[in-house]
N, C-alpha and C. Protein backbone atom coordinates (compact mmCIF):
# COMPACT_ATOMS: atom_id res chain seq x y z
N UNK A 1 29.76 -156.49 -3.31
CA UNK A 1 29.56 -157.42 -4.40
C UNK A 1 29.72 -156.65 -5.70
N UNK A 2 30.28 -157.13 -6.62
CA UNK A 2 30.59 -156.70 -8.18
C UNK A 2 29.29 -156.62 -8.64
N UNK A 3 29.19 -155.44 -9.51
CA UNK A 3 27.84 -155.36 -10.13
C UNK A 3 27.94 -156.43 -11.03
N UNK A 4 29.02 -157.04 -12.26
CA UNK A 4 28.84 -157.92 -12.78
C UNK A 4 28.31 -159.07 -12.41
N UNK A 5 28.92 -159.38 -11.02
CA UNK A 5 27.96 -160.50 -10.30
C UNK A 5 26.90 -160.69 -10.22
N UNK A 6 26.12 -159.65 -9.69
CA UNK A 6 25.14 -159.61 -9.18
C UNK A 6 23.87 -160.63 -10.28
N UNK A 7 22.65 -161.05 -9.45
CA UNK A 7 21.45 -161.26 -10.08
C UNK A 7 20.65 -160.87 -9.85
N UNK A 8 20.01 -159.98 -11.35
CA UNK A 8 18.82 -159.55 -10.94
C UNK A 8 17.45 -160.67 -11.08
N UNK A 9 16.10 -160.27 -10.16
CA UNK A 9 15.39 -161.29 -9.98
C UNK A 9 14.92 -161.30 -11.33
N UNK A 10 14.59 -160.92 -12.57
CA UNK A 10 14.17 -161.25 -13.48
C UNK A 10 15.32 -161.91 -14.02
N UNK A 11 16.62 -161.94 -13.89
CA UNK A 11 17.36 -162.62 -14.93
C UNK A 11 16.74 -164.49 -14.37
N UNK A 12 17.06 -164.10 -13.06
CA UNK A 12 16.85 -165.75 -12.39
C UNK A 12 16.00 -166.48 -12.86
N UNK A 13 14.41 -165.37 -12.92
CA UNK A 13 13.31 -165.97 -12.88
C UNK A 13 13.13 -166.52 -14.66
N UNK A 14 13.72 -165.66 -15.57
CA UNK A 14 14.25 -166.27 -16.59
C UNK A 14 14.83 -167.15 -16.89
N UNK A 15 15.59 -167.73 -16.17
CA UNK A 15 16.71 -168.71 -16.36
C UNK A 15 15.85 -170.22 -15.90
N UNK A 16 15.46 -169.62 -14.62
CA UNK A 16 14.35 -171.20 -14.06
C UNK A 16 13.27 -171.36 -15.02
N UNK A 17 12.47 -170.48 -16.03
CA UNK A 17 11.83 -170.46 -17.08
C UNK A 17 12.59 -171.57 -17.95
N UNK A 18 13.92 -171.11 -18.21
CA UNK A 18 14.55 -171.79 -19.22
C UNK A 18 14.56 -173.06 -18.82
N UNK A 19 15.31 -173.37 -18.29
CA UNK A 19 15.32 -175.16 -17.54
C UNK A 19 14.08 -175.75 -17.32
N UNK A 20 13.09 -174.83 -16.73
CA UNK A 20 12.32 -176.13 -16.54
C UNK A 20 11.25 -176.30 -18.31
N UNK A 21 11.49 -174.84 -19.49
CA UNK A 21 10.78 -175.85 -20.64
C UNK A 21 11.54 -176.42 -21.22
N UNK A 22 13.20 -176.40 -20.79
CA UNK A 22 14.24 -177.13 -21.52
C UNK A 22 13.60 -178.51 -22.55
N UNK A 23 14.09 -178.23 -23.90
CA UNK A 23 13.56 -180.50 -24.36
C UNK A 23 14.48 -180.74 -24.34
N UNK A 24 15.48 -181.19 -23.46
CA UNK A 24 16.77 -182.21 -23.76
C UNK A 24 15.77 -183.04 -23.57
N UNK A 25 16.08 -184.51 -23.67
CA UNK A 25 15.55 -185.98 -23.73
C UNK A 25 16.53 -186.42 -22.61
N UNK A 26 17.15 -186.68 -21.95
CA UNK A 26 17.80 -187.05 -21.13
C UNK A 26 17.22 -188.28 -19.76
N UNK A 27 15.69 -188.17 -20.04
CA UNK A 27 15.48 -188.69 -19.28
C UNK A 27 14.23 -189.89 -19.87
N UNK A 28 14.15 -191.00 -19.02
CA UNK A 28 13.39 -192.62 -19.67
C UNK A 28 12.23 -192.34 -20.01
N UNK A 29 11.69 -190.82 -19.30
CA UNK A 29 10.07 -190.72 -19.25
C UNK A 29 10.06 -189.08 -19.87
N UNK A 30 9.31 -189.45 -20.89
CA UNK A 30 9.20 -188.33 -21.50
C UNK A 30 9.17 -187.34 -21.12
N UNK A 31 7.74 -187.33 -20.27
CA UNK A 31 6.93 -185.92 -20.17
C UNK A 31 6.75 -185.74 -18.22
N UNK A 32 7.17 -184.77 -17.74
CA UNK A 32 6.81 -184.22 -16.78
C UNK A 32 5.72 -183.11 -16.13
N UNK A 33 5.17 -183.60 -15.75
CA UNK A 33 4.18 -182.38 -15.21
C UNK A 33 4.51 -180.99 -14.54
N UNK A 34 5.29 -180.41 -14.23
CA UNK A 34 5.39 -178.89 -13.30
C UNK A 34 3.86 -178.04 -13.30
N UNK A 35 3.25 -178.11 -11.76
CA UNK A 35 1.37 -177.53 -11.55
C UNK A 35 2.32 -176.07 -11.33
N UNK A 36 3.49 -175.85 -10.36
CA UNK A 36 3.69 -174.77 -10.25
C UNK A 36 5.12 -175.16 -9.57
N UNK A 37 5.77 -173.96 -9.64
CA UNK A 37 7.62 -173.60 -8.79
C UNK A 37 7.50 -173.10 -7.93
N UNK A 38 7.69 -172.54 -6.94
CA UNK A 38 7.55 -171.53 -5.20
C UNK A 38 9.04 -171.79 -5.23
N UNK A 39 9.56 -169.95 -5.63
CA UNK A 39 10.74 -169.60 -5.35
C UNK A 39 10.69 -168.97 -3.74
N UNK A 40 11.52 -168.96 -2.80
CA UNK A 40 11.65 -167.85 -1.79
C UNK A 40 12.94 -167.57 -1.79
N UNK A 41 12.49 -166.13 -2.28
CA UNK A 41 14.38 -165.39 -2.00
C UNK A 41 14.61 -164.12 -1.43
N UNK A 42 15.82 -164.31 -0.89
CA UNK A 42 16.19 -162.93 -0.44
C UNK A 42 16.40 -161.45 -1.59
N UNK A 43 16.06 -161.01 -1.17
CA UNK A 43 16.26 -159.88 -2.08
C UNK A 43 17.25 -158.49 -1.52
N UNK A 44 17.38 -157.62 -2.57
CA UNK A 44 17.44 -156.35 -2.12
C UNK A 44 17.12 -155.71 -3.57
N UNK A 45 16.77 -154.03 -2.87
CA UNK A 45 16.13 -153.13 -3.54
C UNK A 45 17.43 -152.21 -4.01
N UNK A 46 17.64 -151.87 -5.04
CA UNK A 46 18.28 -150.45 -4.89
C UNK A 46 17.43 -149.45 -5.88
N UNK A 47 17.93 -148.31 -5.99
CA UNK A 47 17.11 -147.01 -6.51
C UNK A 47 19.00 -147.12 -7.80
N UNK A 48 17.92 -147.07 -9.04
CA UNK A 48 19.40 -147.36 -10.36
C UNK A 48 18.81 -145.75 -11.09
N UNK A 49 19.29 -144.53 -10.98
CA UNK A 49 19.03 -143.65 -11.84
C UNK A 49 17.56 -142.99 -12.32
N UNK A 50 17.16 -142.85 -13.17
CA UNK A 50 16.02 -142.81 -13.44
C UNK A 50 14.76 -143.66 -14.02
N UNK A 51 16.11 -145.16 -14.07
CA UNK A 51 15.23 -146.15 -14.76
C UNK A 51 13.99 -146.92 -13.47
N UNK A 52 14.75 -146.53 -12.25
CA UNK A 52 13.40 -146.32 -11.38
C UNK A 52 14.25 -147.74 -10.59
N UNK A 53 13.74 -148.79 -9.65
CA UNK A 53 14.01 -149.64 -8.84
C UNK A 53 14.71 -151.08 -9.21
N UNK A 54 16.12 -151.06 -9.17
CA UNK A 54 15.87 -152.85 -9.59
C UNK A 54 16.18 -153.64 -8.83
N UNK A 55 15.98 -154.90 -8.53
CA UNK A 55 15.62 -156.28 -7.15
C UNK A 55 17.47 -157.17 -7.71
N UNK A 56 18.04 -156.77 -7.01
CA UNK A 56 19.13 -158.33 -6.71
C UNK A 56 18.66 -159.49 -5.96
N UNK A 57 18.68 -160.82 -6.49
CA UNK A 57 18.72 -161.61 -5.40
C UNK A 57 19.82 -161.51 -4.67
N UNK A 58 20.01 -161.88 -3.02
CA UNK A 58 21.29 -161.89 -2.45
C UNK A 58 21.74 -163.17 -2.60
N UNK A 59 23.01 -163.57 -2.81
CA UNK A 59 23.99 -164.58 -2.55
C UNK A 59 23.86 -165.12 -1.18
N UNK A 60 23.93 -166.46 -0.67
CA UNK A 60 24.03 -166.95 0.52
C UNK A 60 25.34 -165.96 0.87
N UNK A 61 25.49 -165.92 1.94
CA UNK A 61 26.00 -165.36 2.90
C UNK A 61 26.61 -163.26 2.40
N UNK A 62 26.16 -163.40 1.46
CA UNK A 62 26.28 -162.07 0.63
C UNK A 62 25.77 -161.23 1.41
N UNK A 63 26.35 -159.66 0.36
CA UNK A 63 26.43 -158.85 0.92
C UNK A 63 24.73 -157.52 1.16
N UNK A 64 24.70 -156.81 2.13
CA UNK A 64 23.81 -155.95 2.26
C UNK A 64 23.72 -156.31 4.02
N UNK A 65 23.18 -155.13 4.49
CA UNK A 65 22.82 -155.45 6.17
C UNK A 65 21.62 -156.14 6.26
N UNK A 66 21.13 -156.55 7.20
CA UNK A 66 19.56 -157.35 7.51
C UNK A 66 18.95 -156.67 7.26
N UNK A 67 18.90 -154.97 7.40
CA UNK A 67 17.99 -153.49 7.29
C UNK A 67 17.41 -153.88 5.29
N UNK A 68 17.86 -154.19 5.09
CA UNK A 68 18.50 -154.03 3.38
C UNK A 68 17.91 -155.19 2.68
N UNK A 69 17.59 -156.45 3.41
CA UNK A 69 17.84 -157.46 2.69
C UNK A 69 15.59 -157.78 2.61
N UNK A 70 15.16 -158.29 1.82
CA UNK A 70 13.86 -158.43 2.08
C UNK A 70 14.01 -159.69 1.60
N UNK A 71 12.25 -160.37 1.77
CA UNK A 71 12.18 -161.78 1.94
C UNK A 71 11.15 -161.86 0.56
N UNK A 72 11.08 -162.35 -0.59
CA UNK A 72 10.08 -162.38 -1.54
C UNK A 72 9.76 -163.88 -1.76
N UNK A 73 8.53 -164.35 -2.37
CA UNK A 73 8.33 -165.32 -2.91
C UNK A 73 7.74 -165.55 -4.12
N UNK A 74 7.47 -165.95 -4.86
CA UNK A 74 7.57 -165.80 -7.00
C UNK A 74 7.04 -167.28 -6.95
N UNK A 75 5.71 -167.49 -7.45
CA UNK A 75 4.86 -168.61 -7.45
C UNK A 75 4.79 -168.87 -8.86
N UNK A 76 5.68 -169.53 -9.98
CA UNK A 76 6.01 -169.85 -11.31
C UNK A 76 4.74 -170.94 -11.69
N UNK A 77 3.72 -170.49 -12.10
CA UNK A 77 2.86 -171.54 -12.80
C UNK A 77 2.60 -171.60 -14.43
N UNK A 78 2.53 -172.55 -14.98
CA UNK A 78 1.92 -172.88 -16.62
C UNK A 78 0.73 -171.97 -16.83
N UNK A 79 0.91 -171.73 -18.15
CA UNK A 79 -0.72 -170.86 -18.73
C UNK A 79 -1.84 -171.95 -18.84
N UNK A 80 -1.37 -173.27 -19.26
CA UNK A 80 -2.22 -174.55 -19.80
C UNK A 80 -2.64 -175.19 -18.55
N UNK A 81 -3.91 -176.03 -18.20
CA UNK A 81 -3.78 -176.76 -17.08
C UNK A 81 -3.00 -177.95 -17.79
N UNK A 82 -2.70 -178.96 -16.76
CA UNK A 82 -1.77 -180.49 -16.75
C UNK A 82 -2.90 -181.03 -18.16
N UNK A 83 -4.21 -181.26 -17.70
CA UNK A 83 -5.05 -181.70 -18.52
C UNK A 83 -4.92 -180.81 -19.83
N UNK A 84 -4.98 -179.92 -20.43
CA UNK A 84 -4.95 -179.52 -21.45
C UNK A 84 -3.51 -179.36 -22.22
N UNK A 85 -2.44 -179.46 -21.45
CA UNK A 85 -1.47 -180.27 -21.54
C UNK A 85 -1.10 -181.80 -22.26
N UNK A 86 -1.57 -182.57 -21.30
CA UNK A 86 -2.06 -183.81 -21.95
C UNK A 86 -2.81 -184.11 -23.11
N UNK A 87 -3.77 -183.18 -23.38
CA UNK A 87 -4.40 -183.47 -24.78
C UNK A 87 -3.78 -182.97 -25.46
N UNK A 88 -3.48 -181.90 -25.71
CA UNK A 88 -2.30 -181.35 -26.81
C UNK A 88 -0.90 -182.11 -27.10
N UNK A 89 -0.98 -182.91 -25.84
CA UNK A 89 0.64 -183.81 -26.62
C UNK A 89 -0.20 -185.08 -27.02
N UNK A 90 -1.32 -185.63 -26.71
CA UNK A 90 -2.51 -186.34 -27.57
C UNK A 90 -2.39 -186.46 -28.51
N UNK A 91 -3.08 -185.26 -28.84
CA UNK A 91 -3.66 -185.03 -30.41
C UNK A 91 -2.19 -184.84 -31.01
N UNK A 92 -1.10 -183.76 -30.54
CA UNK A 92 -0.31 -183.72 -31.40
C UNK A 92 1.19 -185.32 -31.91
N UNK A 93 0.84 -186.10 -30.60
CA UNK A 93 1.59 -187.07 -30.90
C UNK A 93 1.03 -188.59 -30.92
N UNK A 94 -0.32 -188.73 -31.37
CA UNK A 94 -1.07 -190.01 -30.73
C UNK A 94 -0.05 -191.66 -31.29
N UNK A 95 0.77 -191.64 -32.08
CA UNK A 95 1.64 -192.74 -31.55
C UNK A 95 2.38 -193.03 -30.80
N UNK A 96 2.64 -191.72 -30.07
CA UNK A 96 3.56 -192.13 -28.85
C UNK A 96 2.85 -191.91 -27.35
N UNK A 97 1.39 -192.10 -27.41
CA UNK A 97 0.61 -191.88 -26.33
C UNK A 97 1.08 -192.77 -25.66
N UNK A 98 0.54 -194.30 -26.05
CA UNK A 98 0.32 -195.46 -25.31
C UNK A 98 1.74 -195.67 -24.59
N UNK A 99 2.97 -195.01 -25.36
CA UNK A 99 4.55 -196.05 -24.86
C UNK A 99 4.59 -194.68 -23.27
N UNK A 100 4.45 -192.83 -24.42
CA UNK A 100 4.39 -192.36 -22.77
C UNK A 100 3.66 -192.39 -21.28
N UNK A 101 2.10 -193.16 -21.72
CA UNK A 101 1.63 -193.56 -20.29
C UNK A 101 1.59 -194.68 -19.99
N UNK A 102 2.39 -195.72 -20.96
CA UNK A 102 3.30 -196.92 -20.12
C UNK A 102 4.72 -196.53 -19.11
N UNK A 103 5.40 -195.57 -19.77
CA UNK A 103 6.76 -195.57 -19.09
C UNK A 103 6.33 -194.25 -17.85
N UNK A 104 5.32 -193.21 -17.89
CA UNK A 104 5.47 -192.99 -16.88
C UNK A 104 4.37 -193.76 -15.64
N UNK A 105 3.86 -194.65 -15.59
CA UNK A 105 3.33 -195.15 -14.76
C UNK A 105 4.08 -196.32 -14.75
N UNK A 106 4.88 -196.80 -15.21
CA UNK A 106 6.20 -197.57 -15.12
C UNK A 106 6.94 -196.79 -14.23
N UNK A 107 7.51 -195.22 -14.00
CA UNK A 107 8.12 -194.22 -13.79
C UNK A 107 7.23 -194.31 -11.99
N UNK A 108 6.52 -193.95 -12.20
CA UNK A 108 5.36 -193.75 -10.54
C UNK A 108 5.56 -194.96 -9.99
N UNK A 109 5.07 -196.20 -10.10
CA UNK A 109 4.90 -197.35 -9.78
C UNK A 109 6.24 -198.25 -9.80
N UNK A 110 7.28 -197.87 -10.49
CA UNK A 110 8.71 -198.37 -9.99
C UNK A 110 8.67 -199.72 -10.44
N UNK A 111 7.70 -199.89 -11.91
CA UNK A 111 7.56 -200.69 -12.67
C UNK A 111 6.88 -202.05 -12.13
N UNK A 112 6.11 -201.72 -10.87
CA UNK A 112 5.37 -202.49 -10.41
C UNK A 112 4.50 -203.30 -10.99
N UNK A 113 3.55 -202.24 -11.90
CA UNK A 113 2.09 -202.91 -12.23
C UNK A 113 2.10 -202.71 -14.02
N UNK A 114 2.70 -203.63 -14.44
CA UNK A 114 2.83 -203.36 -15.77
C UNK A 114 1.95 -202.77 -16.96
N UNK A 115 0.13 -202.83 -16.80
CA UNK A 115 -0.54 -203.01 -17.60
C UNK A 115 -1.15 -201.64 -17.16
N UNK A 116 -0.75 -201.24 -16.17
CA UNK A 116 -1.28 -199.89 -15.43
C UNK A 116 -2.08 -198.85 -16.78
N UNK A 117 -0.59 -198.90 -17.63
CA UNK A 117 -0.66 -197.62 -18.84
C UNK A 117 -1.47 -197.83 -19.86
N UNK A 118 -2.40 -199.62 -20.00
CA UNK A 118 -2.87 -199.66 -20.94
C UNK A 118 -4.65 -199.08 -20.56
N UNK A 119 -4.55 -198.57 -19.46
CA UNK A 119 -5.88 -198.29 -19.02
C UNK A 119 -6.29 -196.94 -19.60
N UNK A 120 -5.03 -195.83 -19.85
CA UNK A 120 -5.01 -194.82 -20.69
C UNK A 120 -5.18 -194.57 -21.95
């Protein structure tokens, strides 16, 4: 495999950082919750000079022997809980409380129970 190719596990784990605080608007319901991510990936180790160890993820069917290849898992959670979450987009947006816990319990409920959001 080309070293240019390659990924290292911090670039990845950076990148899934990026997307999931992405704000595009793209979607009907504002706000999403993420409690936590559970990556499992293959890895490998090599020894880079003196800067000491760095982790490639492997590519599906990519290269290294089975001897070579290790199994990791990277448990991505928020600093904030969901709840303290929620109050901070509260306080910081309280006119658009009521429409975001109409549309996402519109969003859960598949627009079942209309009045659901005014209980919030």
């Amino acid at each position: 495999m080309l070293e240019e190719s390659r990924i290292g596990l911090a670039e990845l784990i950076e990148q899934v950082k990026r997307e999931l605080l992405s704000t595009t608007q793209d979607t009907e319901v504002p706000l999403l919750s993420v409690d936590t991510v559970e990556l499992e990936l293959q890895v490998t180790v090599r020894k880079e000079g003196k800067a000491g160890l760095k982790v490639y993820v492997v590519e599906m069917g990519g290269g290294g022997s089975l001897d070579d290849i290790q199994k990791v898992k990277v448990t991505l959670s928020p600093l904030l809980t969901k709840e303290a979450r929620l109050a901070i987009y509260q306080k910081r947006y309280p006119q658009r409380w009521t429409e975001l816990m109409n549309k996402s319990v519109e969003a859960l409920t598949k627009g079942g129970d209309d009045n659901l959001g005014d209980e919030y």
